[in-house]
Protein backbone atom coordinates (compact mmCIF):
# COMPACT_ATOMS: atom_id res chain seq x y z
CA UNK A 1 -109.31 -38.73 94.32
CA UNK A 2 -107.95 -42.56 94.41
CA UNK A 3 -109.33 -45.24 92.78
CA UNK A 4 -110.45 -46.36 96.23
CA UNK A 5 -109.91 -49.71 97.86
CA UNK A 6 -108.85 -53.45 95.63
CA UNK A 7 -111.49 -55.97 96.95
CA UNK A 8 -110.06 -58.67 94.58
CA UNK A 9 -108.05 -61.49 96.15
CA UNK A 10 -104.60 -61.97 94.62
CA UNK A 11 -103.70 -64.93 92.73
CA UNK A 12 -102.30 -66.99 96.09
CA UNK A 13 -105.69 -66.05 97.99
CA UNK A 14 -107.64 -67.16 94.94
CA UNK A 15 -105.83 -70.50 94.36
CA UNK A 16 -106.34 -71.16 97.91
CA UNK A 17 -110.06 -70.21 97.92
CA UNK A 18 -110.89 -72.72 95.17
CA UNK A 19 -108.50 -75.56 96.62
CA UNK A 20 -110.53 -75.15 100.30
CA UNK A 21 -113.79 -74.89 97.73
CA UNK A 22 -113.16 -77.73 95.94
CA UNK A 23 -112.38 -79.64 99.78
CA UNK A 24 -115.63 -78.59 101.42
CA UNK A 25 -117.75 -79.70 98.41
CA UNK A 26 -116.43 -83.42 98.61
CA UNK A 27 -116.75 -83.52 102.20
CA UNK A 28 -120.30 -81.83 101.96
CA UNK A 29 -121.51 -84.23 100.25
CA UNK A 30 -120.89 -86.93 102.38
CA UNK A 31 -123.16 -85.42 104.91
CA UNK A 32 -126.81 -85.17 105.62
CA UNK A 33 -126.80 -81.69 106.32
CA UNK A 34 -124.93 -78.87 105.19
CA UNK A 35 -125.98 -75.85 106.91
CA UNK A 36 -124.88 -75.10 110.10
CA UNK A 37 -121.35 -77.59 109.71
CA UNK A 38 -119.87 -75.15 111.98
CA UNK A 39 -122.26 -76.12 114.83
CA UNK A 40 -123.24 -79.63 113.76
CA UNK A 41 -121.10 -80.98 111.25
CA UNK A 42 -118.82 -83.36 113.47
CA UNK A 43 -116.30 -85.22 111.68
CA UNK A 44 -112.85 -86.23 113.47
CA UNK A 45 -111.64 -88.11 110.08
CA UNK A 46 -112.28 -84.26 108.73
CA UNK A 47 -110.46 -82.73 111.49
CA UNK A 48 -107.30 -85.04 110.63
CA UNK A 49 -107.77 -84.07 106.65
CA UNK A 50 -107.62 -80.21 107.76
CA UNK A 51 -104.54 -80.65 109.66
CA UNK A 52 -102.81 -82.73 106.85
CA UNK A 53 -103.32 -79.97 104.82
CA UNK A 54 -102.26 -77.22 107.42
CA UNK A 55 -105.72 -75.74 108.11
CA UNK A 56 -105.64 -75.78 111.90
CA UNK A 57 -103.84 -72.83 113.80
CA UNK A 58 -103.07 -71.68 110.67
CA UNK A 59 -102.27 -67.96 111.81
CA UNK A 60 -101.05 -69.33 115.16
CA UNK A 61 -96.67 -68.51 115.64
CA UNK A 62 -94.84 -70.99 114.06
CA UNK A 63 -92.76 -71.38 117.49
CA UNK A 64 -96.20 -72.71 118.89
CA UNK A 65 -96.32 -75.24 116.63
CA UNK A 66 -98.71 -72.80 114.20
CA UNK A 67 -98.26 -72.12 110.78
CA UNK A 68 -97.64 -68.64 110.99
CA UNK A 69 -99.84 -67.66 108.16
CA UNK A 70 -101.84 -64.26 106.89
CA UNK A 71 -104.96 -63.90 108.49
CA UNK A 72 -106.77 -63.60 104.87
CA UNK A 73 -105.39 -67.33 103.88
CA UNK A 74 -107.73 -68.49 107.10
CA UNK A 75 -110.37 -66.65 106.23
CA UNK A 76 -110.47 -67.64 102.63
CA UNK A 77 -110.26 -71.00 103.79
CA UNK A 78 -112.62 -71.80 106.33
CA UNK A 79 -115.42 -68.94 104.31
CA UNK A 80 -114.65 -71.76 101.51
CA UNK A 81 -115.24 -74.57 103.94
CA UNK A 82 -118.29 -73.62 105.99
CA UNK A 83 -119.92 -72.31 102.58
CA UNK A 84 -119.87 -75.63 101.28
CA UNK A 85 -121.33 -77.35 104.35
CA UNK A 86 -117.95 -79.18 105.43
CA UNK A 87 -118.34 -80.65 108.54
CA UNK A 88 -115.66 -78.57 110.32
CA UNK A 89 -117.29 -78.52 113.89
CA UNK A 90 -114.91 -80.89 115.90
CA UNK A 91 -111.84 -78.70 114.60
CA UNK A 92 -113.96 -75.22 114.84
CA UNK A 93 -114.36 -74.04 118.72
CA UNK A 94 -110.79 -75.15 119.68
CA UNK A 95 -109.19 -73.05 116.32
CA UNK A 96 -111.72 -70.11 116.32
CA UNK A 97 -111.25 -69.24 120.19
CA UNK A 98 -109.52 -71.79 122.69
CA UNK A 99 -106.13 -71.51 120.62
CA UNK A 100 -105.81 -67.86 120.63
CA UNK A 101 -107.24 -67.74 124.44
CA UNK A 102 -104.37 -70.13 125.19
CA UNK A 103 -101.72 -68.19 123.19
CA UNK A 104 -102.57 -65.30 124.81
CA UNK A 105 -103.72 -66.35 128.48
CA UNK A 106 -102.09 -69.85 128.63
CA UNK A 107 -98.86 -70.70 130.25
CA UNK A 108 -95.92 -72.11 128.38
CA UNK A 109 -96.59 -75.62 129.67
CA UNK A 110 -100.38 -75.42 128.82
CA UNK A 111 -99.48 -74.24 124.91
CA UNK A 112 -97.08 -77.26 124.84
CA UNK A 113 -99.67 -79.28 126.28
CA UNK A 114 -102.92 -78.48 124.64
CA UNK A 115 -101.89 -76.47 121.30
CA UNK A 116 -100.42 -79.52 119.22
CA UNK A 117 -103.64 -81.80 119.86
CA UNK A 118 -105.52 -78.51 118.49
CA UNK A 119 -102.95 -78.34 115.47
CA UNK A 120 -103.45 -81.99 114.46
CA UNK A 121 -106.86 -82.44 114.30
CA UNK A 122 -107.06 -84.92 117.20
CA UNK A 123 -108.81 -83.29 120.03
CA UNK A 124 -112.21 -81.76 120.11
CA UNK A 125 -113.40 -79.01 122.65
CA UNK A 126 -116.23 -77.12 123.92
CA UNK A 127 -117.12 -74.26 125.93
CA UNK A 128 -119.27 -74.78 129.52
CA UNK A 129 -119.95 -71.00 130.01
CA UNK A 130 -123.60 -70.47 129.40
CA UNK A 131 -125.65 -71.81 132.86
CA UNK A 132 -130.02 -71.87 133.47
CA UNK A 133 -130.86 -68.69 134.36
CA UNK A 134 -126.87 -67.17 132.80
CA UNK A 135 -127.68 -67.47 129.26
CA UNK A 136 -125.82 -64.08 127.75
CA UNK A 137 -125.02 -62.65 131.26
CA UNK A 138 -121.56 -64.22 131.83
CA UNK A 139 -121.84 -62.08 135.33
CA UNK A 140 -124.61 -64.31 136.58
CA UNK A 141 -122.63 -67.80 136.69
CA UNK A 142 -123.32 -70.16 139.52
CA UNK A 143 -120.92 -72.93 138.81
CA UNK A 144 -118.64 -72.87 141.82
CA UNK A 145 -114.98 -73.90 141.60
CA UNK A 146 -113.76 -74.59 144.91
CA UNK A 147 -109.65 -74.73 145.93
CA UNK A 148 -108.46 -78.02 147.68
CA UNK A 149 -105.06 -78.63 148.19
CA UNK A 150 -103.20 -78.99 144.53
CA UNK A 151 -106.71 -78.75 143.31
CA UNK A 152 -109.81 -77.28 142.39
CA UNK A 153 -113.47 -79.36 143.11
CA UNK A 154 -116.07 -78.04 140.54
CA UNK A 155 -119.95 -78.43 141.52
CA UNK A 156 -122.70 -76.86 138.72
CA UNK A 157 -124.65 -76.88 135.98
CA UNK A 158 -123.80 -75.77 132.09
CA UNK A 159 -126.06 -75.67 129.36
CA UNK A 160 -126.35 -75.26 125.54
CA UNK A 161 -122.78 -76.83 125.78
CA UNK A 162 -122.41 -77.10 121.79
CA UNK A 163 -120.35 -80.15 121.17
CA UNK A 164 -120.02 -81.37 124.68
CA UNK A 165 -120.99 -85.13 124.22
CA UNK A 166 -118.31 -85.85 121.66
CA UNK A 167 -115.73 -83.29 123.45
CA UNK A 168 -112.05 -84.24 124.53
CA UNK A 169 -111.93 -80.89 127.31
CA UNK A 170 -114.53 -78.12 128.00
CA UNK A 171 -113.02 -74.46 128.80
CA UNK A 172 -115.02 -73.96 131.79
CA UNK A 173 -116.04 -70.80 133.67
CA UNK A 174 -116.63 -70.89 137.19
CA UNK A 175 -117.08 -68.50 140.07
CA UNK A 176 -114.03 -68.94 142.36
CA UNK A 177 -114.74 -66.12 144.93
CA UNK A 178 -118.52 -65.90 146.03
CA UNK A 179 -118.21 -62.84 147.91
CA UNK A 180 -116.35 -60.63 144.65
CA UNK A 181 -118.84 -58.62 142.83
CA UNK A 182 -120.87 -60.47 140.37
CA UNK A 183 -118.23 -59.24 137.73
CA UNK A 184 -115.15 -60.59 139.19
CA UNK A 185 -114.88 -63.92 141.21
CA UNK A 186 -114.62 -65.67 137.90
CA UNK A 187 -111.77 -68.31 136.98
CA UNK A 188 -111.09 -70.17 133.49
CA UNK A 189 -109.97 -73.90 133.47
CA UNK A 190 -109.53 -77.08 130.94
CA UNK A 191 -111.69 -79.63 132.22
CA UNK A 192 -111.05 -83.19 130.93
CA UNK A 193 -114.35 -84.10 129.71
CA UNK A 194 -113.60 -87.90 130.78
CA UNK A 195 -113.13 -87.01 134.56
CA UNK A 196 -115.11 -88.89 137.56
CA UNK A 197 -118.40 -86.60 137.69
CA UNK A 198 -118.93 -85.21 134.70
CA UNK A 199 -122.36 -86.21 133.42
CA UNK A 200 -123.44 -85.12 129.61
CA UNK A 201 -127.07 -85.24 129.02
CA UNK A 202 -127.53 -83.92 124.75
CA UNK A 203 -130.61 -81.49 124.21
CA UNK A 204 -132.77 -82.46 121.32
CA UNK A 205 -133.78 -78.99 119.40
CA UNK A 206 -136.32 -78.74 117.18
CA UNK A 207 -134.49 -79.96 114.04
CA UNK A 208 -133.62 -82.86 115.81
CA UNK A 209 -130.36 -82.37 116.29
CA UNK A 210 -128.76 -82.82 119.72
CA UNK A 211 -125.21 -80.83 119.43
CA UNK A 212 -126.68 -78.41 122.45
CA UNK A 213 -126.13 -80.79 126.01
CA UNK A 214 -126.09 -80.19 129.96
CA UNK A 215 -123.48 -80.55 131.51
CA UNK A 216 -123.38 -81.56 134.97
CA UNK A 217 -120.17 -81.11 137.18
CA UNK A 218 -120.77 -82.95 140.71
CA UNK A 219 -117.48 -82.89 142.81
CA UNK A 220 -115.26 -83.02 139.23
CA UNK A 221 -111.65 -82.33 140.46
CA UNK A 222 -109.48 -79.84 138.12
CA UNK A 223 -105.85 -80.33 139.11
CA UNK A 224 -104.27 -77.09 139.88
CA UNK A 225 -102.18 -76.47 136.61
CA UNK A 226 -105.24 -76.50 134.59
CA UNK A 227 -106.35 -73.08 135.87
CA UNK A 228 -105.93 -70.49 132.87
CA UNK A 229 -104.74 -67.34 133.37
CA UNK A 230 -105.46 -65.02 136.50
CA UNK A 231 -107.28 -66.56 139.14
CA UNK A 232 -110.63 -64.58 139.69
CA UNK A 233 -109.91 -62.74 136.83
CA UNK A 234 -111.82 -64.38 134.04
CA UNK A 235 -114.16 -61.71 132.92
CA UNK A 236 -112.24 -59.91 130.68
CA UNK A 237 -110.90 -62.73 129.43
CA UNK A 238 -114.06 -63.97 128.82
CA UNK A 239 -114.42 -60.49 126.92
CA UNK A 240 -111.50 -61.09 124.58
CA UNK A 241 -112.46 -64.85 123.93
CA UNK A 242 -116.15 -63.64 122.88
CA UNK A 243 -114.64 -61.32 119.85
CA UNK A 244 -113.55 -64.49 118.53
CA UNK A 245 -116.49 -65.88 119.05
CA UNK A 246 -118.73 -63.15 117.29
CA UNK A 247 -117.07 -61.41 114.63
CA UNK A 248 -116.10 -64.82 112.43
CA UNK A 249 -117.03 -65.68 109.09
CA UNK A 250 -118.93 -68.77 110.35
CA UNK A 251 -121.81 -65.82 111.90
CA UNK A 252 -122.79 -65.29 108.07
CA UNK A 253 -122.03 -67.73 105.51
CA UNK A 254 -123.81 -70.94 107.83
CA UNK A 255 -126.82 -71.31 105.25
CA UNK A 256 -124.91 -69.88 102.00
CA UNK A 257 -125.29 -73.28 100.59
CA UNK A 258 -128.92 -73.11 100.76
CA UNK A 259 -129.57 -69.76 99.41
CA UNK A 260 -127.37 -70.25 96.56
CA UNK A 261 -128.96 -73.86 95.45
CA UNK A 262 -132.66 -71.98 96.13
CA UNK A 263 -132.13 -68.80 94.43
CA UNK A 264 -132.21 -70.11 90.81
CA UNK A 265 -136.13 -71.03 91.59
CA UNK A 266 -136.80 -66.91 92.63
CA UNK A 267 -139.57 -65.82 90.37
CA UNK A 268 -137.03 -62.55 89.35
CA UNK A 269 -139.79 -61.20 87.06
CA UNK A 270 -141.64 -60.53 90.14
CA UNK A 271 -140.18 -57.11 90.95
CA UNK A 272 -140.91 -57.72 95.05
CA UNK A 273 -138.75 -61.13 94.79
CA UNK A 274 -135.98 -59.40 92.97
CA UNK A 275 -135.60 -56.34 95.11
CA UNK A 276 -135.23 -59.00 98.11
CA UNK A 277 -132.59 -61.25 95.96
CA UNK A 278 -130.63 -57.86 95.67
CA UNK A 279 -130.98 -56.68 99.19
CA UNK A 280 -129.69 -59.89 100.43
CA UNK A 281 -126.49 -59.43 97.88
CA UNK A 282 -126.13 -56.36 99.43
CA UNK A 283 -126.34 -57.22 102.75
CA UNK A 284 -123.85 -60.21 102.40
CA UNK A 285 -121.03 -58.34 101.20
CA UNK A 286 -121.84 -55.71 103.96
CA UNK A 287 -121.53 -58.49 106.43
CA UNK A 288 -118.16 -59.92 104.98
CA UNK A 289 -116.57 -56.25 105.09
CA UNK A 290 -117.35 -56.84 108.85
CA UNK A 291 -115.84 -59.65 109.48
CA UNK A 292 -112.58 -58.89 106.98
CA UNK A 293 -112.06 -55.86 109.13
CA UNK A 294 -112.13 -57.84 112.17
CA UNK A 295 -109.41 -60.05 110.43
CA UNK A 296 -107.21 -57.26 109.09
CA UNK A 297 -107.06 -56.13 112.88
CA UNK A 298 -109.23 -52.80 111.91
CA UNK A 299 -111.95 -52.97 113.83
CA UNK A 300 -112.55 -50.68 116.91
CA UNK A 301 -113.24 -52.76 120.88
CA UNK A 302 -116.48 -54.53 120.65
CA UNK A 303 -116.55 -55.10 117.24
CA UNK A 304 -117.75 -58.09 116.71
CA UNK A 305 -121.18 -57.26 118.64
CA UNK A 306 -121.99 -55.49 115.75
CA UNK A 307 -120.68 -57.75 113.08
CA UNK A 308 -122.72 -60.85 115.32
CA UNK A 309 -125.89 -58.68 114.91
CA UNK A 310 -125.92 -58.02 111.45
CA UNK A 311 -124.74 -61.25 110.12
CA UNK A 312 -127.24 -63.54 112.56
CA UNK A 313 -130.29 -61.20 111.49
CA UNK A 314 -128.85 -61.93 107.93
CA UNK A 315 -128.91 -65.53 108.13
CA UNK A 316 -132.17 -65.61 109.35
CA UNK A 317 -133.27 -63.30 106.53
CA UNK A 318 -131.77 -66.03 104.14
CA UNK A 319 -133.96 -68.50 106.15
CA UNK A 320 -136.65 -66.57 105.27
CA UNK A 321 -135.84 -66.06 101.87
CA UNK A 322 -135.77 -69.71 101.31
CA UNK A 323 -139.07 -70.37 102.27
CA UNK A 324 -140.89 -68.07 100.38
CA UNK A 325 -139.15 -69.43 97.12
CA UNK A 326 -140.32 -72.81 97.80
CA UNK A 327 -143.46 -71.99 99.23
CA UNK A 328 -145.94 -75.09 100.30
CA UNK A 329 -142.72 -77.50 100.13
CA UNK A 330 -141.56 -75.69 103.20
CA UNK A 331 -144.28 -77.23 104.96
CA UNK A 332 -142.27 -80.91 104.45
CA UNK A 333 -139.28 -81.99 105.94
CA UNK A 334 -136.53 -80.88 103.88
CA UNK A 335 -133.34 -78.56 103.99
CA UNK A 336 -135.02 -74.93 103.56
CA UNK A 337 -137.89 -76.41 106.18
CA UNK A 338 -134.83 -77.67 108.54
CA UNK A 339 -133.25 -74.28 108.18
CA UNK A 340 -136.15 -72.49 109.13
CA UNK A 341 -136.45 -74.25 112.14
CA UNK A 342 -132.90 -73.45 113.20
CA UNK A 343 -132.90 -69.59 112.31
CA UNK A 344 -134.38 -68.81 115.49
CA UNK A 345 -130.88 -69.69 116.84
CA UNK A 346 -128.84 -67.82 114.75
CA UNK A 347 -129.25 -64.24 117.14
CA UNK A 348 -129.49 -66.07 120.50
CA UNK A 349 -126.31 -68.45 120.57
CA UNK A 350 -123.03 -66.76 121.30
CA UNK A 351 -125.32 -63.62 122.74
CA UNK A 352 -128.28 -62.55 121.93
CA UNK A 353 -129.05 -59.56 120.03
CA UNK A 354 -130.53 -58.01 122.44
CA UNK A 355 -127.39 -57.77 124.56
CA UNK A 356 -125.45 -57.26 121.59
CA UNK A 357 -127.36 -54.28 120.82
CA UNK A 358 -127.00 -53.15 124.47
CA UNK A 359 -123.01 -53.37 124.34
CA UNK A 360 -122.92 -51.75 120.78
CA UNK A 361 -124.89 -48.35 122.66
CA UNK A 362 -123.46 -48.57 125.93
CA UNK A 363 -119.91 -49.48 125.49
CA UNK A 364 -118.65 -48.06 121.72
CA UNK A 365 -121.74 -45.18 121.02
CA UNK A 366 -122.06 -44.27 124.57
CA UNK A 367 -125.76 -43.63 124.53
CA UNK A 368 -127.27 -43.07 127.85
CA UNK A 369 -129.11 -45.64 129.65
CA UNK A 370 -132.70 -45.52 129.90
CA UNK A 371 -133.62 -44.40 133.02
CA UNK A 372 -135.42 -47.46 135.48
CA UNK A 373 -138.95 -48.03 135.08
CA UNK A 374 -141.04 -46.65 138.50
């Protein structure tokens, strides 16, 4: 028998881990919060820093203006980053998903137009899929795109529009063909987030944080060239943009911080406490073998609906865990109470579990459906 796989980073990977360690710690400590920085942590001066240092479209082809990098240098970099709490949000949606959607969707002229903002650091994005009453059912979108002449006239409603008031362009779903089967009838466009029409309103949560907004589209025209890859056929684009979406490093490591500053105060005599410390361990290095196989291009279709589910129930374990160390002081306003707050959050952005379950039976175990309740 072999001695079985080499988990260990070489000495590159390792030198470039503790460099991007060593970054997100001094920029963590310049903010207020440093879970979630994925989600909340806007910083353009941050943004600018990464690309100085060649941290944006790192993997991207170098003929696209990327850096043409390994996979694992990204990963080790931005698990190092959002770890620490760096406030990597503005730089985050448009490198985790809009680049590759563009590189693989995108026209020539749109790469060249939108790709080297993304690469510098200088533009900031965000995604207007999610609608009332279409929160994980892409199918169900009522935001109507309408053709005109050399362009399109948008009328709808998004919502939970993470990043939206502070966004240069939203990647915008909208149903093109009302009379196509809920499925198809869907188009993908860049909307310029400055154009006539376009009305942000930010959501308040319960932490007090207002990165979720509405966003209202009333008569915004979309010139023609901003339309995205096939007309009417955005759903399975959609498809490919959510398994960047779900099967990142950023679905498990958003309240490492916490746990690891919170774990020294675990009562480990206390055999209950410690067989909780070690299941969490466990289940961390479970959930990064996820994600690296996403990565390392091994996982099977509809991967990352598993890798989401386990690493969002994780988080929220870690939420958990956190309380019960600190106990009454949980009960105050402080970064394990704030956390707790936000768990919640954790399995229903980006797809719930619940449909994320659903697609793990239905699509990759092929489990029958249960039959309709009479």
């Amino acid at each position: 028998m072999g001695s079985g796989p080499d988990h260990h980073w070489d000495d590159r990977l390792l030198a470039l881990a503790e460099e991007a360690r060593s970054v997100g710690r001094a920029a963590a400590q310049r903010c207020e919060i440093q879970e979630d920085s994925w989600l909340i942590g806007t910083s353009r001066a941050f943004s600018r820093e990464l690309a100085d240092r060649g941290w944006l479209g790192m993997t991207w082809p170098v003929e696209h203006g990327g850096g043409g990098r390994d996979p694992l240098e990204r990963f080790v970099v931005f698990e190092a980053l959002i770890a620490e709490g760096a406030p990597v949000a503005t730089s985050w949606v448009a490198d985790r998903q809009i680049g590759p959607t563009l590189l693989q969707y995108g026209t020539d002229e749109q790469r060249r137009r939108w790709l080297p903002d993304i690469v510098a650091g200088t533009s900031a994005w965000c995604i207007g899929m999610s609608e009332p009453d279409a929160g994980s059912d892409v199918a169900s979108l009522r935001t109507r795109a309408v053709r005109q002449n050399d362009h399109w006239v948008v009328d709808g409603q998004k919502v939970w529009t993470s990043g939206a008031a502070s966004a240069d362009w939203c990647y915008l779903i909208a149903r093109t063909d009302p009379d196509a089967p809920p499925h198809a009838g869907l188009s993908e466009f860049v909307v310029d987030m400055r154009s006539p029409g376009i009305e942000v309103r930010p959501i308040v949560d319960a932490t007090g944080n207002a990165h979720f907004c509405e966003v209202h589209l009333n008569g915004v025209e979309v010139p023609e060239d901003c339309l995205v890859g096939t007309e009417h056929g955005s759903f399975s684009q959609v498809m490919r943009q959510m398994e960047h979406e779900r099967g990142g490093i950023d679905r498990l490591v958003s309240n490492h911080r916490l746990y690891l500053d919170v774990r020294p105060r675990a009562d480990l005599t206390d055999p209950l406490v410690r067989q909780e410390v070690a299941a969490i361990e466990s289940a961390y290095r479970i959930g990064r073998l996820m994600v690296l196989r996403e990565v390392l291009g091994q996982a099977p279709r509809g991967w990352s609906a598993v890798t989401k589910t386990w690493c969002t129930e994780f988080e929220q374990r870690v939420a958990t865990f956190c309380g019960s160390v600190v106990g009454a002081e949980a009960l105050l306003w402080n970064r394990v109470s704030r956390n707790i707050c936000y768990a919640p959050a954790y399995t229903i952005m980006g797809g719930t579990t619940q449909i994320l379950r659903d697609i793990v039976g239905d699509r990759m175990l092929g489990l029958p459906r249960a039959a309709a309740a009479r």
